[in-house]
C-alpha atoms as a PDB file:
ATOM      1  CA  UNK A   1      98.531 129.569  84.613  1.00  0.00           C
ATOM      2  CA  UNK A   2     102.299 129.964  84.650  1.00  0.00           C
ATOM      3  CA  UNK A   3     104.578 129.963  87.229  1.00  0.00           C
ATOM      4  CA  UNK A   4     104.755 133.900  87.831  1.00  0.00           C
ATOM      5  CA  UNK A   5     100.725 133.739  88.234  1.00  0.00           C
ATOM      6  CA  UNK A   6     101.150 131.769  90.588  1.00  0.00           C
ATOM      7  CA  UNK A   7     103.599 132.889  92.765  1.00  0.00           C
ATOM      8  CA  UNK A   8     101.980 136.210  92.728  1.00  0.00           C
ATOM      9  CA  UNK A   9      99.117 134.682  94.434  1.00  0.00           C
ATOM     10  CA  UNK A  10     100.840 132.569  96.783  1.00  0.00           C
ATOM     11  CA  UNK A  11     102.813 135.775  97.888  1.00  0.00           C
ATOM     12  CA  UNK A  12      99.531 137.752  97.999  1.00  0.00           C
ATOM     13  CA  UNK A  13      97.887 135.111  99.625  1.00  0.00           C
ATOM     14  CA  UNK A  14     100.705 135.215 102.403  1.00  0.00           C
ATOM     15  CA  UNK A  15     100.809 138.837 102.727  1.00  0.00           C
ATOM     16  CA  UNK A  16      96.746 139.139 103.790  1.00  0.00           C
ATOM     17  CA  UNK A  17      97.179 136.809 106.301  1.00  0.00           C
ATOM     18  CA  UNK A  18     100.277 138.452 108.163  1.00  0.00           C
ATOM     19  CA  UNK A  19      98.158 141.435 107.687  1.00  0.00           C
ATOM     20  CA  UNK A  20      95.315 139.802 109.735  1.00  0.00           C
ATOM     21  CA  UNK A  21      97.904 138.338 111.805  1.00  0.00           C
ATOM     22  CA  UNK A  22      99.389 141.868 112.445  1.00  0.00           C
ATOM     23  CA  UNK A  23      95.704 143.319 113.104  1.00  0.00           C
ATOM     24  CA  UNK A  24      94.957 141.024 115.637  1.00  0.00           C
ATOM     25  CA  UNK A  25      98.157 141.242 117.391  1.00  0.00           C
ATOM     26  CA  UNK A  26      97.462 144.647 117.161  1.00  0.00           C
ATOM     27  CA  UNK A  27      93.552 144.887 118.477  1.00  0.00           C
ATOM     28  CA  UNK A  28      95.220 142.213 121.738  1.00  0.00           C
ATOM     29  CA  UNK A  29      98.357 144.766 122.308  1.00  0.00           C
ATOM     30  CA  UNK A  30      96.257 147.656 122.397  1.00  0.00           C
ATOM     31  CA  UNK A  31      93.290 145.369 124.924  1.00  0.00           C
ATOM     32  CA  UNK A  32      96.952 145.096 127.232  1.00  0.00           C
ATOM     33  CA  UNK A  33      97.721 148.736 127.533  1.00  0.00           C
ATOM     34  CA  UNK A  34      94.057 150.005 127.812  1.00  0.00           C
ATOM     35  CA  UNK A  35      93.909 147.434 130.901  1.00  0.00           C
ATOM     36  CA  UNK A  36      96.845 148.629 132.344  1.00  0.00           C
ATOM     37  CA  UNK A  37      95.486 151.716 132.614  1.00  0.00           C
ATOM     38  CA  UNK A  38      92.750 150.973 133.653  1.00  0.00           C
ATOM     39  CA  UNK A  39      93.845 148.637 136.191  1.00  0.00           C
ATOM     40  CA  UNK A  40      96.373 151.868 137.349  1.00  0.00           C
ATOM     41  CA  UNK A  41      93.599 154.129 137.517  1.00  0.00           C
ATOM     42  CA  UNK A  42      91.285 151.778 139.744  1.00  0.00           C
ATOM     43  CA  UNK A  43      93.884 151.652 142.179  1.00  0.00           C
ATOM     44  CA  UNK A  44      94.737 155.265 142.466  1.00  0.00           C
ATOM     45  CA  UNK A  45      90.835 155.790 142.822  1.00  0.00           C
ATOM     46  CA  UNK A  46      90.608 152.896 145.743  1.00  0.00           C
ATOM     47  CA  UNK A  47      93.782 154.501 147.915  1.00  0.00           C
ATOM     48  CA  UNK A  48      91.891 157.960 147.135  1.00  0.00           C
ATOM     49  CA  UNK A  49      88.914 156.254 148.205  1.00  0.00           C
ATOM     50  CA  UNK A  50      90.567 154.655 151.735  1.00  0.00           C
ATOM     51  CA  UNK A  51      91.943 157.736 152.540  1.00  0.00           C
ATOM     52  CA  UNK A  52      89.112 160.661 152.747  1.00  0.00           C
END
């Protein structure tokens, strides 16, 4: 194999892991905002809740 072969699979090697690097940062950002909400909309439902 010569040196271009195997650069080419070095740099694809590297590029499918920052892909499942980016994926899984991606799957944990998306965990953060679908807590805040929820986490928002529990509260609004407990003060609606204490109040009637």
């Amino acid at each position: 194999m010569d040196i271009v072969g195997k650069n080419k699979k070095v740099i694809e090697e590297y590029i499918r892991k920052q892909l499942q690097k980016n994926i899984a940062k991606d799957q944990i950002s998306i965990k953060e905002y679908i807590d805040l909400f929820e986490k928002e909309q529990k509260e609004k439902n407990k003060k609606r809740i204490g109040t009637t």
